[in-house]
N, C-alpha and C. Protein backbone atom coordinates (compact mmCIF):
# COMPACT_ATOMS: atom_id res chain seq x y z
N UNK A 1 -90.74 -148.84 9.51
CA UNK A 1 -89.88 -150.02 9.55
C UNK A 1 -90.73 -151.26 9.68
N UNK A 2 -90.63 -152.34 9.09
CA UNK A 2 -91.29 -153.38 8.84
C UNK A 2 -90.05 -154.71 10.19
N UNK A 3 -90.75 -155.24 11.17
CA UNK A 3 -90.10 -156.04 11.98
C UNK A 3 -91.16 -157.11 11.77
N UNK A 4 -90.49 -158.87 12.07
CA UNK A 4 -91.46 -160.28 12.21
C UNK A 4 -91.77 -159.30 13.73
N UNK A 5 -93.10 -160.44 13.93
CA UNK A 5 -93.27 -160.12 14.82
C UNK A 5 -93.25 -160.57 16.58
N UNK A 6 -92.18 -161.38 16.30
CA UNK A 6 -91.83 -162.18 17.45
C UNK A 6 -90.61 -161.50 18.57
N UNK A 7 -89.81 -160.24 17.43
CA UNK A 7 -89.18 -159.94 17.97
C UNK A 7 -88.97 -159.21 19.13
N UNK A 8 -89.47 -158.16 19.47
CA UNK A 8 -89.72 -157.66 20.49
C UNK A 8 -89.96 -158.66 22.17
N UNK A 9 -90.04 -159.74 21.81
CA UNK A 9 -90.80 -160.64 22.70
C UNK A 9 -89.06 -161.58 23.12
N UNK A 10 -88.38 -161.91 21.32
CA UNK A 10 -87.39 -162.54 21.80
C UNK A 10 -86.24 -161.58 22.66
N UNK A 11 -86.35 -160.55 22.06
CA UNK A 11 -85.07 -159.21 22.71
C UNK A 11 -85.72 -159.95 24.14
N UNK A 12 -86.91 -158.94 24.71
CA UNK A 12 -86.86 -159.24 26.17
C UNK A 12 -86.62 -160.69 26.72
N UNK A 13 -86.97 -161.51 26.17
CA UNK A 13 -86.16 -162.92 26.87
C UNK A 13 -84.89 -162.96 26.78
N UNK A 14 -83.72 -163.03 25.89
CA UNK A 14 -82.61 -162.55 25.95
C UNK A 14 -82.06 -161.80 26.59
N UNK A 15 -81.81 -160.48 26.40
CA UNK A 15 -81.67 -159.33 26.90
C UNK A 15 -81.28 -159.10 28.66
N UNK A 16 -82.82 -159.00 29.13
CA UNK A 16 -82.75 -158.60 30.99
C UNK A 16 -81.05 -160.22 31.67
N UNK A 17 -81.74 -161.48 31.05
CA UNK A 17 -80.72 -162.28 32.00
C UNK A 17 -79.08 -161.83 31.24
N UNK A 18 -78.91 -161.25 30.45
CA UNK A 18 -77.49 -161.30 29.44
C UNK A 18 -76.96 -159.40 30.26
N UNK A 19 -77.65 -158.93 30.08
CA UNK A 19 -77.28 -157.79 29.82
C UNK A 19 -77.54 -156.75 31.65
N UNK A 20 -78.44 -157.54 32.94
CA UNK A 20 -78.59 -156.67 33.87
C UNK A 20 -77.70 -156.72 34.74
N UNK A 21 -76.48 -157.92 34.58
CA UNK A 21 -75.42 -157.60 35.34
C UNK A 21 -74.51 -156.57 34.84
N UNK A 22 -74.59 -155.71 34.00
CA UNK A 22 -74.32 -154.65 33.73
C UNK A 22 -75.03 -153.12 33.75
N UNK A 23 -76.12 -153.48 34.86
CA UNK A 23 -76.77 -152.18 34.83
C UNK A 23 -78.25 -151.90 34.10
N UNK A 24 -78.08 -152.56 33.27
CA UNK A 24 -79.10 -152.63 31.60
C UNK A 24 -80.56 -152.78 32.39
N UNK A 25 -81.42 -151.67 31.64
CA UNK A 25 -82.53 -152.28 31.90
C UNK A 25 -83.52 -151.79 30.78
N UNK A 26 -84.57 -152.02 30.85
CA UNK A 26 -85.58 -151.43 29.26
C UNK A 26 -85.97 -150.60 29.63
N UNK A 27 -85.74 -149.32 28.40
CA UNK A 27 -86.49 -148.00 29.11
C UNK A 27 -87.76 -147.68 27.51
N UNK A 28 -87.21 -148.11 26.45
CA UNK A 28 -87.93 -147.80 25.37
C UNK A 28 -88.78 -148.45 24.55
N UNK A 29 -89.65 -148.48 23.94
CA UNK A 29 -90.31 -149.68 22.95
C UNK A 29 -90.66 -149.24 22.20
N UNK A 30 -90.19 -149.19 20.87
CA UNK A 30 -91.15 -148.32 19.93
C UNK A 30 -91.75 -149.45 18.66
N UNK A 31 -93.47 -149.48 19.12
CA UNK A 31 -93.90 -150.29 18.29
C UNK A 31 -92.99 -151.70 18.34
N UNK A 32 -93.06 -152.49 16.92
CA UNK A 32 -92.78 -153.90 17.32
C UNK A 32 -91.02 -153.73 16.70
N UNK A 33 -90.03 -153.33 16.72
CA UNK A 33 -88.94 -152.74 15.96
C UNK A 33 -87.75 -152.39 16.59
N UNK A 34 -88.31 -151.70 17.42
CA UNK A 34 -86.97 -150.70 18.52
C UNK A 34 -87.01 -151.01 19.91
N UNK A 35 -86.14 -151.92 20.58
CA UNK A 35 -86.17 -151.72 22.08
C UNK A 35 -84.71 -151.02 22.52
N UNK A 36 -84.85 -150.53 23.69
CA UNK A 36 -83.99 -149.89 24.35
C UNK A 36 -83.42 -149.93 25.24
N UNK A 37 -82.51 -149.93 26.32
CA UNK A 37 -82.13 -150.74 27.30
C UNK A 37 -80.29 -149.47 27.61
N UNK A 38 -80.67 -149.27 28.50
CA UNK A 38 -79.63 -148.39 28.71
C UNK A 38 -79.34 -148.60 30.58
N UNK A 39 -77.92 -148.11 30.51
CA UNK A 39 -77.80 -147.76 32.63
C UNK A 39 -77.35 -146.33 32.30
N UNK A 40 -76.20 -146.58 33.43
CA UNK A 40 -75.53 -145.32 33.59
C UNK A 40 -74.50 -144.51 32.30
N UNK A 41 -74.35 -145.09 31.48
CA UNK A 41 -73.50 -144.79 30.85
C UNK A 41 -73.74 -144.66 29.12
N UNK A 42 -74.41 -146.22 28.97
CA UNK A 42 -74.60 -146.87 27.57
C UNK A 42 -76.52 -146.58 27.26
N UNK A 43 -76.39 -146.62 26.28
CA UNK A 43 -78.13 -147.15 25.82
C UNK A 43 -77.47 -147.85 24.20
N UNK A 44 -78.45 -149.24 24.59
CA UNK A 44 -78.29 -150.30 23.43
C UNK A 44 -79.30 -150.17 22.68
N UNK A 45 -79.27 -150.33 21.44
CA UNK A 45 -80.32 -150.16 20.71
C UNK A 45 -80.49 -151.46 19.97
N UNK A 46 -81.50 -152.06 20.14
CA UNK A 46 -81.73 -153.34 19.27
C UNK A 46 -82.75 -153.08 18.11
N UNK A 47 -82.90 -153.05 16.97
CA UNK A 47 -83.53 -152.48 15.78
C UNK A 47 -83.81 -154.02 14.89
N UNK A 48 -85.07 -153.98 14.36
CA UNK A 48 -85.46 -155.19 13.69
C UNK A 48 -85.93 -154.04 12.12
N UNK A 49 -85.26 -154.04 11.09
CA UNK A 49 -85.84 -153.57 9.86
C UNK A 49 -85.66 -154.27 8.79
N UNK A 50 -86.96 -155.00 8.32
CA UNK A 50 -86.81 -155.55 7.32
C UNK A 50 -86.51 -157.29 7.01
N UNK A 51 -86.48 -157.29 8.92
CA UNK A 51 -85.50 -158.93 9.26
C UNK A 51 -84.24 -158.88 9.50
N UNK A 52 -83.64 -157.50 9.07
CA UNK A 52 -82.29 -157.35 9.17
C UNK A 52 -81.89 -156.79 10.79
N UNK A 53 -81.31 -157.59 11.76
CA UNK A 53 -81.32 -157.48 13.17
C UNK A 53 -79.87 -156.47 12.99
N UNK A 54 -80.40 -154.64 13.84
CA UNK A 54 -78.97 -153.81 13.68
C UNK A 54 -78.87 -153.88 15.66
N UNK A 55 -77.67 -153.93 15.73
CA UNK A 55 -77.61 -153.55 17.67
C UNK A 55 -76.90 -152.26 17.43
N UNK A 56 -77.04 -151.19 18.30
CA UNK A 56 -76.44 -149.81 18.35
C UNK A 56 -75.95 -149.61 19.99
N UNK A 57 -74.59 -149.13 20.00
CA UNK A 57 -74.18 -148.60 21.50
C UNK A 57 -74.22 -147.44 21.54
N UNK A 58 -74.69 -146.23 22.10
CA UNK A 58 -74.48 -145.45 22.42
C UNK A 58 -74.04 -144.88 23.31
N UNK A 59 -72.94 -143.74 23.17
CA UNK A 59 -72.34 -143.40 24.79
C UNK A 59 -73.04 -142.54 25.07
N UNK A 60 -73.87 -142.61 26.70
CA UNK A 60 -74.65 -141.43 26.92
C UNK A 60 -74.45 -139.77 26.96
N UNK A 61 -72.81 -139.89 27.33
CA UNK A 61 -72.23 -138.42 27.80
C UNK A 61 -71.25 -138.04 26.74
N UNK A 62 -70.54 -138.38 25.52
CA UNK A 62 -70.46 -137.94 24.35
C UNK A 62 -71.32 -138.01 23.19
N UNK A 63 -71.89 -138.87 23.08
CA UNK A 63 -73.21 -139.18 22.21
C UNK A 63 -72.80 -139.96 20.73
N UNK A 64 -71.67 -140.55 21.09
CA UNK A 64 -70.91 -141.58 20.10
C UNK A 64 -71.74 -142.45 19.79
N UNK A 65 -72.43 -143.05 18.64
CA UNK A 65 -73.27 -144.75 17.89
C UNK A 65 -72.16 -145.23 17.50
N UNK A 66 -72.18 -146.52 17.74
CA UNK A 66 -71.29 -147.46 17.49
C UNK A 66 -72.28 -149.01 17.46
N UNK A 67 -72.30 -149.27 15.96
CA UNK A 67 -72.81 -150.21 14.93
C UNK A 67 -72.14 -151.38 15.63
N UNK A 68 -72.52 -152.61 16.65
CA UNK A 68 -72.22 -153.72 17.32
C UNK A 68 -71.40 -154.49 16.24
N UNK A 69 -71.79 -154.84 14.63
CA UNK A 69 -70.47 -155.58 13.89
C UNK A 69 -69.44 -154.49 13.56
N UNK A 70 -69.24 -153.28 13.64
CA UNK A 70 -68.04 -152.92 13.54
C UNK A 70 -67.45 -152.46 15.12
N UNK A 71 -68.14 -152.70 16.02
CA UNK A 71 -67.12 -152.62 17.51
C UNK A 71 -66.65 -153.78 16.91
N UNK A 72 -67.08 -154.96 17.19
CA UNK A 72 -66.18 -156.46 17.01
C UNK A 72 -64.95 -156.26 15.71
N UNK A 73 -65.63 -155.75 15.02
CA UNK A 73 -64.40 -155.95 13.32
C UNK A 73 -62.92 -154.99 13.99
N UNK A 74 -63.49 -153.57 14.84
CA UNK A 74 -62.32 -152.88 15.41
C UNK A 74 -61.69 -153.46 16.58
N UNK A 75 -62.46 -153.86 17.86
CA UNK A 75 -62.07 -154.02 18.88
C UNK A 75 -61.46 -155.19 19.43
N UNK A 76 -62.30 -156.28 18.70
CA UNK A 76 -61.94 -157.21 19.21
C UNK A 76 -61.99 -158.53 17.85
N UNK A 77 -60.92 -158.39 16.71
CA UNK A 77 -60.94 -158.43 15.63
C UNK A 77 -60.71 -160.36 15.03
N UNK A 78 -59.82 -160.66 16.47
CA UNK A 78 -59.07 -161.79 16.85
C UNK A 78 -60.48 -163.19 16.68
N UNK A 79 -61.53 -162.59 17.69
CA UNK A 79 -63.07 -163.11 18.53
C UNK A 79 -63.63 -164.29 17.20
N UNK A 80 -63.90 -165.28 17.67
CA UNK A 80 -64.67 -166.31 16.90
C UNK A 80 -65.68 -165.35 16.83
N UNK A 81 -66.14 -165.09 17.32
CA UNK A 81 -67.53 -164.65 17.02
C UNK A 81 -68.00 -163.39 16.64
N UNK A 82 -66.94 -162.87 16.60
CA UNK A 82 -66.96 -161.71 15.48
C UNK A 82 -66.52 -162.03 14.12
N UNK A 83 -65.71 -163.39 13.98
CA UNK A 83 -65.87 -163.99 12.65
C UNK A 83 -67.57 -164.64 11.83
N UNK A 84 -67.66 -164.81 12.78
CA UNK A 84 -69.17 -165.56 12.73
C UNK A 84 -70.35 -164.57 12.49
N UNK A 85 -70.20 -162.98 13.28
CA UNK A 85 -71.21 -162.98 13.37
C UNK A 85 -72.47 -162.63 11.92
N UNK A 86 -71.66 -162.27 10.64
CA UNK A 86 -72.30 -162.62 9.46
C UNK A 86 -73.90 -163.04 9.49
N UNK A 87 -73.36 -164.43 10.03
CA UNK A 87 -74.39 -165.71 10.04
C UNK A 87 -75.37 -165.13 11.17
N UNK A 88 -75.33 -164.29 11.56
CA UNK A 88 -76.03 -164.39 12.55
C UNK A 88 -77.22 -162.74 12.75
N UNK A 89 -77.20 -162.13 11.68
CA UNK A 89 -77.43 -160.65 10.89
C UNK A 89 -78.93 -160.86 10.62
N UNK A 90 -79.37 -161.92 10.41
CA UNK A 90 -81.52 -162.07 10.05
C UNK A 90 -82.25 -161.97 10.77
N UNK A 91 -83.07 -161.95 10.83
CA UNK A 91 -83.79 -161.66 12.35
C UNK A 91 -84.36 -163.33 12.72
N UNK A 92 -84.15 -164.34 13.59
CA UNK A 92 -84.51 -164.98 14.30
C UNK A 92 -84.05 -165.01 15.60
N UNK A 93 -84.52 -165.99 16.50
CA UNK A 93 -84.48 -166.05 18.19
C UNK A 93 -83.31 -166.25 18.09
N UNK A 94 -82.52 -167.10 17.27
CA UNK A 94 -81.21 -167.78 17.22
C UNK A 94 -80.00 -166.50 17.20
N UNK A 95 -80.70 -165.42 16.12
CA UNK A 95 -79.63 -164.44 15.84
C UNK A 95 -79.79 -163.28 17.07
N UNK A 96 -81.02 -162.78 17.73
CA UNK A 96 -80.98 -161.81 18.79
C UNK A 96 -79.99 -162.72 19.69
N UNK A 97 -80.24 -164.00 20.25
CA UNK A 97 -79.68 -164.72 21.21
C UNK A 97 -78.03 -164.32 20.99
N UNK A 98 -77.45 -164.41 20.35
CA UNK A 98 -76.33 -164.42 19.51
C UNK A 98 -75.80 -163.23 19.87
N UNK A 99 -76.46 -162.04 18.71
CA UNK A 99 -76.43 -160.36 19.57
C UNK A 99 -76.08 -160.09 20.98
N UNK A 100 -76.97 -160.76 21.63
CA UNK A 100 -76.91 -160.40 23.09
C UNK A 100 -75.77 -160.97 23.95
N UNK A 101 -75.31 -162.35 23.48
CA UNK A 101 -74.51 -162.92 23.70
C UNK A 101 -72.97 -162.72 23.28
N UNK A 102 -72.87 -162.10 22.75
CA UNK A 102 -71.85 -161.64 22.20
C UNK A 102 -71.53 -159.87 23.07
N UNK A 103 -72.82 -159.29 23.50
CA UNK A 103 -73.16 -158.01 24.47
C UNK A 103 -72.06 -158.33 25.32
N UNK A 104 -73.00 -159.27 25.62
CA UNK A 104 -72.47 -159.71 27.32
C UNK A 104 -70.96 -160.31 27.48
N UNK A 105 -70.55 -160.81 26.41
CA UNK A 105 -69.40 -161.49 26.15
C UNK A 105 -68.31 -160.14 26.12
N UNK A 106 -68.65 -159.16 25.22
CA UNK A 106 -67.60 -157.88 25.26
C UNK A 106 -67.98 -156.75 26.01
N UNK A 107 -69.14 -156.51 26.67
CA UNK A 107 -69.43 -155.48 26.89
C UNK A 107 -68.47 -154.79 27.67
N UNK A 108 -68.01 -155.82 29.26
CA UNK A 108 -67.25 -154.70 30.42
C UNK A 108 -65.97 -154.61 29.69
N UNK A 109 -65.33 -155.42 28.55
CA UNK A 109 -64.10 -154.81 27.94
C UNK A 109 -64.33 -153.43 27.11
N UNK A 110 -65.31 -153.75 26.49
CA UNK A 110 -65.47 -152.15 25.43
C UNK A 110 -65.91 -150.97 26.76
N UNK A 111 -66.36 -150.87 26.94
CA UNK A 111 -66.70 -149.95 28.41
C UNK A 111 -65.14 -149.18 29.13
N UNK A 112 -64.47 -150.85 29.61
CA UNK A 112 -63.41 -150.01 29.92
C UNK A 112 -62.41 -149.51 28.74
N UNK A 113 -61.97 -149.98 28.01
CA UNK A 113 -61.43 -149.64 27.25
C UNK A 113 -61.57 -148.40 26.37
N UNK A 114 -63.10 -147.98 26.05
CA UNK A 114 -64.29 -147.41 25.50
C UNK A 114 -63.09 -145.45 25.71
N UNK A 115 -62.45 -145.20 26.71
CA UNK A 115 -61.89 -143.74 26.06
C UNK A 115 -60.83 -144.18 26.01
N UNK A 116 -59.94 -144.69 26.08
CA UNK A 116 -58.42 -145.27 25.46
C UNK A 116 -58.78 -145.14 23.38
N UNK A 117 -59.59 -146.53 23.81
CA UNK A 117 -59.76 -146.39 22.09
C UNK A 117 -60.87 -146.05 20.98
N UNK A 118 -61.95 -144.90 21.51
CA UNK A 118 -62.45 -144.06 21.10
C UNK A 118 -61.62 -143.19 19.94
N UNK A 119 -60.79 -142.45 20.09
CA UNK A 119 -59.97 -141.72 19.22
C UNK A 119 -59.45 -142.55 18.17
N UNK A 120 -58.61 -143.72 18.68
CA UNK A 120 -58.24 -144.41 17.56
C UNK A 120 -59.35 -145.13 16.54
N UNK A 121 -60.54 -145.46 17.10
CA UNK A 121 -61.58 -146.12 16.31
C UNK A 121 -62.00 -144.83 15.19
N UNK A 122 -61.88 -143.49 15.73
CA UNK A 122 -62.31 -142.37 15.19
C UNK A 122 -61.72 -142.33 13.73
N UNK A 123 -60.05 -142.30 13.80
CA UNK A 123 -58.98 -142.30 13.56
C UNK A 123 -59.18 -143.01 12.20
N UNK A 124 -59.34 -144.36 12.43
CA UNK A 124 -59.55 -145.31 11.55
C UNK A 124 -60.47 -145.37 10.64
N UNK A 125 -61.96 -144.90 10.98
CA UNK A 125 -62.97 -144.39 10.39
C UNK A 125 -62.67 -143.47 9.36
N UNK A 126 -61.68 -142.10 9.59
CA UNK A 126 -61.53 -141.06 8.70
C UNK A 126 -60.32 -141.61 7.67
N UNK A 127 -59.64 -142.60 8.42
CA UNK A 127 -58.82 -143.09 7.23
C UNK A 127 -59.36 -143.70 6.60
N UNK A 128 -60.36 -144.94 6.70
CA UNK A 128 -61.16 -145.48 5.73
C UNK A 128 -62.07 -144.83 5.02
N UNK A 129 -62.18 -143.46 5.49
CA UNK A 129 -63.20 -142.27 4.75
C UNK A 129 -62.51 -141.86 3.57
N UNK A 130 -61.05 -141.93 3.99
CA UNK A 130 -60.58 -141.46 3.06
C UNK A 130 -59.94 -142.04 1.85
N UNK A 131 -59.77 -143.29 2.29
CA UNK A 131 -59.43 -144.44 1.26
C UNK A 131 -60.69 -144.54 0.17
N UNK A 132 -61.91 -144.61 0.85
CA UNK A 132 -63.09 -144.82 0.26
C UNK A 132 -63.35 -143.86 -0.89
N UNK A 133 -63.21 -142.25 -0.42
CA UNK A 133 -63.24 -140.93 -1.10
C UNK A 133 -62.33 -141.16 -2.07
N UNK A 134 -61.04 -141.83 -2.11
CA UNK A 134 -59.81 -141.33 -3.00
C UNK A 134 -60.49 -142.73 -4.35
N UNK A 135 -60.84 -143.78 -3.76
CA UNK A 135 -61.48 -144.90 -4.92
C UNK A 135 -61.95 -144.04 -5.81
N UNK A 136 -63.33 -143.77 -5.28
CA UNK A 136 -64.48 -142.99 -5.96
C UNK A 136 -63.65 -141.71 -6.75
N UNK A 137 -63.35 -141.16 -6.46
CA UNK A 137 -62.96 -139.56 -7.20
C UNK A 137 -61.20 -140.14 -8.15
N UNK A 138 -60.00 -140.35 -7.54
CA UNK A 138 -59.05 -140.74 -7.92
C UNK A 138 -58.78 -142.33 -8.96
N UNK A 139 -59.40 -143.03 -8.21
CA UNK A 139 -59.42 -144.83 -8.43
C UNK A 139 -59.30 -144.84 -9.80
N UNK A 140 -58.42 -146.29 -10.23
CA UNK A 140 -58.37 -146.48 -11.53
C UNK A 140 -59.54 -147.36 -11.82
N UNK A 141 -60.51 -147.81 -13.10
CA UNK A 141 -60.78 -148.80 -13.61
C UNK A 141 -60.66 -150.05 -12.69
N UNK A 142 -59.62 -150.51 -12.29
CA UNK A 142 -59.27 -151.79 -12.39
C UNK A 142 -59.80 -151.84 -10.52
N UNK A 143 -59.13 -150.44 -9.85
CA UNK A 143 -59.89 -150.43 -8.19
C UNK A 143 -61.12 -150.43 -8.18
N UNK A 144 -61.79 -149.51 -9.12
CA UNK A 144 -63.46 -149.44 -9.61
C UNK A 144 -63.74 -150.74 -9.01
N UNK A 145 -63.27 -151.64 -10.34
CA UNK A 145 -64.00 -153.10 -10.58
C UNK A 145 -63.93 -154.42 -8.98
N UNK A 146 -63.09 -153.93 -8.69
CA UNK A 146 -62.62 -154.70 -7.54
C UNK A 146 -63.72 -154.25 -6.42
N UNK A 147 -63.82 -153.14 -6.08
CA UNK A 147 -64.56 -152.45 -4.70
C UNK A 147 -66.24 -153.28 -5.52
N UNK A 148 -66.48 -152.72 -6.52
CA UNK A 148 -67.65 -153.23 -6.92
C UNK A 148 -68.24 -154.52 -7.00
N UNK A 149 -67.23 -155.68 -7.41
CA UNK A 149 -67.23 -156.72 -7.09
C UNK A 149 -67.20 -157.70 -5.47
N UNK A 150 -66.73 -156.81 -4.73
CA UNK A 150 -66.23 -157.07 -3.13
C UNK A 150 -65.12 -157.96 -3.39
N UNK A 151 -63.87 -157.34 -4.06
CA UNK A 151 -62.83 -158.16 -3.91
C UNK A 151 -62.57 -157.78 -2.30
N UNK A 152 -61.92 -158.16 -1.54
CA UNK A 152 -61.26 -157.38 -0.25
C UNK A 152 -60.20 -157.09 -0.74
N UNK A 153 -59.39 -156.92 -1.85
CA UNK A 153 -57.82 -156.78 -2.17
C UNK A 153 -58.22 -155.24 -2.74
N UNK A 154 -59.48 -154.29 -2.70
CA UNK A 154 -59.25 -153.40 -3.90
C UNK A 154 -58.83 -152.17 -2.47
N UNK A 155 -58.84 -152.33 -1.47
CA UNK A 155 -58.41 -151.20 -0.15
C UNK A 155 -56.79 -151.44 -0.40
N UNK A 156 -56.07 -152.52 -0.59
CA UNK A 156 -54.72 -152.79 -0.79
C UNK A 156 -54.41 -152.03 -2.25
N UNK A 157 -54.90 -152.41 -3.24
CA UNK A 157 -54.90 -151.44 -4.43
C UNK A 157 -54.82 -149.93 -4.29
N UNK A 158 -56.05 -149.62 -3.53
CA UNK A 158 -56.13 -147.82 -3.47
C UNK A 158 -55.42 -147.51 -2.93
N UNK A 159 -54.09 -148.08 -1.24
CA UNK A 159 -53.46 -147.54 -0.60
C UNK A 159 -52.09 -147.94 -1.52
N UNK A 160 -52.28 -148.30 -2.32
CA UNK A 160 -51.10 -148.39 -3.74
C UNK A 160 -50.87 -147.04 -5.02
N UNK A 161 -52.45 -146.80 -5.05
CA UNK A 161 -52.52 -145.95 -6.16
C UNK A 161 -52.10 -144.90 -5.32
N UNK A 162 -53.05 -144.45 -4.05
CA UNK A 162 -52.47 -143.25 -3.35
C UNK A 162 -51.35 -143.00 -3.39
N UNK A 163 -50.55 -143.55 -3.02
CA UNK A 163 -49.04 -144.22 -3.01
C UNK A 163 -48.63 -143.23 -4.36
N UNK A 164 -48.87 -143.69 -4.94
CA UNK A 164 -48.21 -143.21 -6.73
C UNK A 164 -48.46 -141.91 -6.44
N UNK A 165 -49.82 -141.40 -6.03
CA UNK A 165 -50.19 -140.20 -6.82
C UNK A 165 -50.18 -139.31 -5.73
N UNK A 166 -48.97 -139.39 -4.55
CA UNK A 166 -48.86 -138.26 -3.69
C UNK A 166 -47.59 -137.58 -3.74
């Protein structure tokens, strides 16, 4: 994995003041790329590949990953700053700051909430698995062109065609 090399340096400035009133502390470093930061429960994964900044939650005692822009897109869908956070996906100080800030901003809600809506996030996943599957194999032409293009209207299309063809 190819990381700038500042990052590692910005995580830990960020990070310990955002994230240790929750327990958080650094347990991992791998090379200049991967830090780690886990308590009792969670380990966060902050990943630099390519410039492209990924955050990962993991639950320690089911062993669930959960990709930090799709907790926000599921959980908390309403959030400015899960509208935002797009802009905020490259790797600079500006965008870890952001990451972390946004941690700290949802974290003790996803936590508690975290087995209530586990199943349903699950839930949602296999339905979009399956929307996705029925494009590709079923899909007309016209859904093709749409998913390929990034219309957002071609998921409204496929749960149309399904529609027809059940």
């Amino acid at each position: 994995m190819y990381s700038y090399k500042e990052f590692p340096e910005q995580v830990k400035n960020a990070a310990p003041k955002s994230l240790s009133q929750f327990g958080f502390h650094l347990t991992e470093e791998v090379e200049d790329h991967c830090l780690r930061y886990k308590n009792d429960k969670w380990q966060i994964s902050f990943i630099c590949d390519h410039g492209a900044i990924d955050v990962y939650l993991v639950n320690l005692f089911d062993k669930n990953k959960y990709y930090l822009p799709k907790v926000l897109q599921f959980w908390f869908p309403q959030s400015e700053k899960a509208q935002k956070f797009p802009e905020f996906f490259w790797g600079s100080e500006k965008s870890v700051n952001y990451q972390v800030e946004i941690l700290a901003e949802f974290y003790a809600e996803f936590d508690k909430k975290y087995e209530d809506l586990k199943n349903n996030f699950r839930q949602n996943k296999e339905y979009n698995q399956k929307i996705f599957q029925f494009m590709i194999k079923q899909g007309s032409k016209e859904l093709k062109e749409l998913f390929e293009n990034g219309d957002p209207n071609w998921k409204k299309l496929a749960l149309e065609e399904m529609k027809q063809n059940s």
